[in-house]
Protein backbone atom coordinates (compact mmCIF):
# COMPACT_ATOMS: atom_id res chain seq x y z
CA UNK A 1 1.90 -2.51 -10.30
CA UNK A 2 4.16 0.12 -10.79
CA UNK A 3 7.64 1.04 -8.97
CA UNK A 4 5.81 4.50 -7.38
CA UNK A 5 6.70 4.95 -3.97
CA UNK A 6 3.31 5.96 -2.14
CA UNK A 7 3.85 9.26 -0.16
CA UNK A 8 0.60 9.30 1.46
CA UNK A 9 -2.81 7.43 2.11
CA UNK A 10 -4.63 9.72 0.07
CA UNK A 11 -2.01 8.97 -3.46
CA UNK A 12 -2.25 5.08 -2.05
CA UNK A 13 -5.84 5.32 -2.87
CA UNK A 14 -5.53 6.97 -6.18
CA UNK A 15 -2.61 4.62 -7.62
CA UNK A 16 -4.65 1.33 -6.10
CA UNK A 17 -7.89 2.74 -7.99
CA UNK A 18 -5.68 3.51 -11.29
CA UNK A 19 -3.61 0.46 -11.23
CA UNK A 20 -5.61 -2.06 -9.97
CA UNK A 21 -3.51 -5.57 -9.52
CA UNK A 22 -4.08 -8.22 -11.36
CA UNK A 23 -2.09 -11.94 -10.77
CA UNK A 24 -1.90 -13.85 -7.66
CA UNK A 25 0.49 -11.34 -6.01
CA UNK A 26 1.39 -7.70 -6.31
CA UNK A 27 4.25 -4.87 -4.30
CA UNK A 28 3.48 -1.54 -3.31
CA UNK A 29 5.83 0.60 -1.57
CA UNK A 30 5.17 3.07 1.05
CA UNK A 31 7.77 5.98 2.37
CA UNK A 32 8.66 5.80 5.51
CA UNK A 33 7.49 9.84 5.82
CA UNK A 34 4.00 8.19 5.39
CA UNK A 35 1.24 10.51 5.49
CA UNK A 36 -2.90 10.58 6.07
CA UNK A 37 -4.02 14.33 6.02
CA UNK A 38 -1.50 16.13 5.45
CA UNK A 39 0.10 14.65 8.80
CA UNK A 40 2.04 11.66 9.52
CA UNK A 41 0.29 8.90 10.24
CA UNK A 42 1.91 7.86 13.66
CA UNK A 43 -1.63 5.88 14.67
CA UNK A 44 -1.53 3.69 11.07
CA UNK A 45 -4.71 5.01 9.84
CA UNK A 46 -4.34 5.87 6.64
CA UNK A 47 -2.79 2.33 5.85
CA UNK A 48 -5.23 0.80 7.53
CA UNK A 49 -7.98 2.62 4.60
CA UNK A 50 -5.35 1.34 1.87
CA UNK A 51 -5.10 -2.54 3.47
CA UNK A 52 -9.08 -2.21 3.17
CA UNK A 53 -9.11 -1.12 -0.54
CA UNK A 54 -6.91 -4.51 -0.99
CA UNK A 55 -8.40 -6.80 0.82
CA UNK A 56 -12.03 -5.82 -0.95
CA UNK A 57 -9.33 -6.70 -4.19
CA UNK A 58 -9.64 -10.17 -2.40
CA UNK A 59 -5.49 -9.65 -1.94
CA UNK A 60 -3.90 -10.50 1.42
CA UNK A 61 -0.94 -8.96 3.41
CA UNK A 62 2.15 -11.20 2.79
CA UNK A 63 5.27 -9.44 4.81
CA UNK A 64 7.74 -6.73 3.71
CA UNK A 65 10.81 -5.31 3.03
CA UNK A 66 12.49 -2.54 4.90
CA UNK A 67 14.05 -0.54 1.57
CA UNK A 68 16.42 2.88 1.71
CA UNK A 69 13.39 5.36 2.44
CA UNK A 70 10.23 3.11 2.10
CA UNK A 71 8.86 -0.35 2.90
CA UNK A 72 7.59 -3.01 0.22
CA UNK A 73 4.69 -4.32 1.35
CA UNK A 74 3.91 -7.82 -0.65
CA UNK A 75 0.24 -9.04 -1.29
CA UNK A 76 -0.99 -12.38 -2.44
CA UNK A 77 -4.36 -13.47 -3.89
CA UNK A 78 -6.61 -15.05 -1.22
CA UNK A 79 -7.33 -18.47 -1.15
């Protein structure tokens, strides 16, 4: 996947649906100004529709890294 860093759930969406993953694992980084709506998501919402999208990918959460201005979020294949 590419280096983007996702701004909001809506762009999350959009770059998962353009750049699908392909391997056993993939990275996608999400700003810590985070947004679903046009407002922040404080409630983990519009994640929550993104972690959907991947795990329908049949990809799994596995951890992240705190990063200057975003986290990277790491998926692996399921088993």
């Amino acid at each position: 996947m590419s280096e983007t860093i996702i701004a909001t759930a809506e762009e999350g969406i959009r770059h998962l649906e353009a750049h699908q993953p392909v391997g056993d694992r993939f990275e996608l980084a999400i700003s810590n100004s985070f947004t679903f709506k046009g407002k922040p998501d404080k409630v983990g919402f519009g994640m929550a529709l993104i972690l959907n999208r991947i795990l329908k990918m049949r990809y799994e959460p596995d951890g992240f890294e705190q990063k200057d201005g975003f986290r990277l979020y790491r998926y692996k294949k399921m088993a």
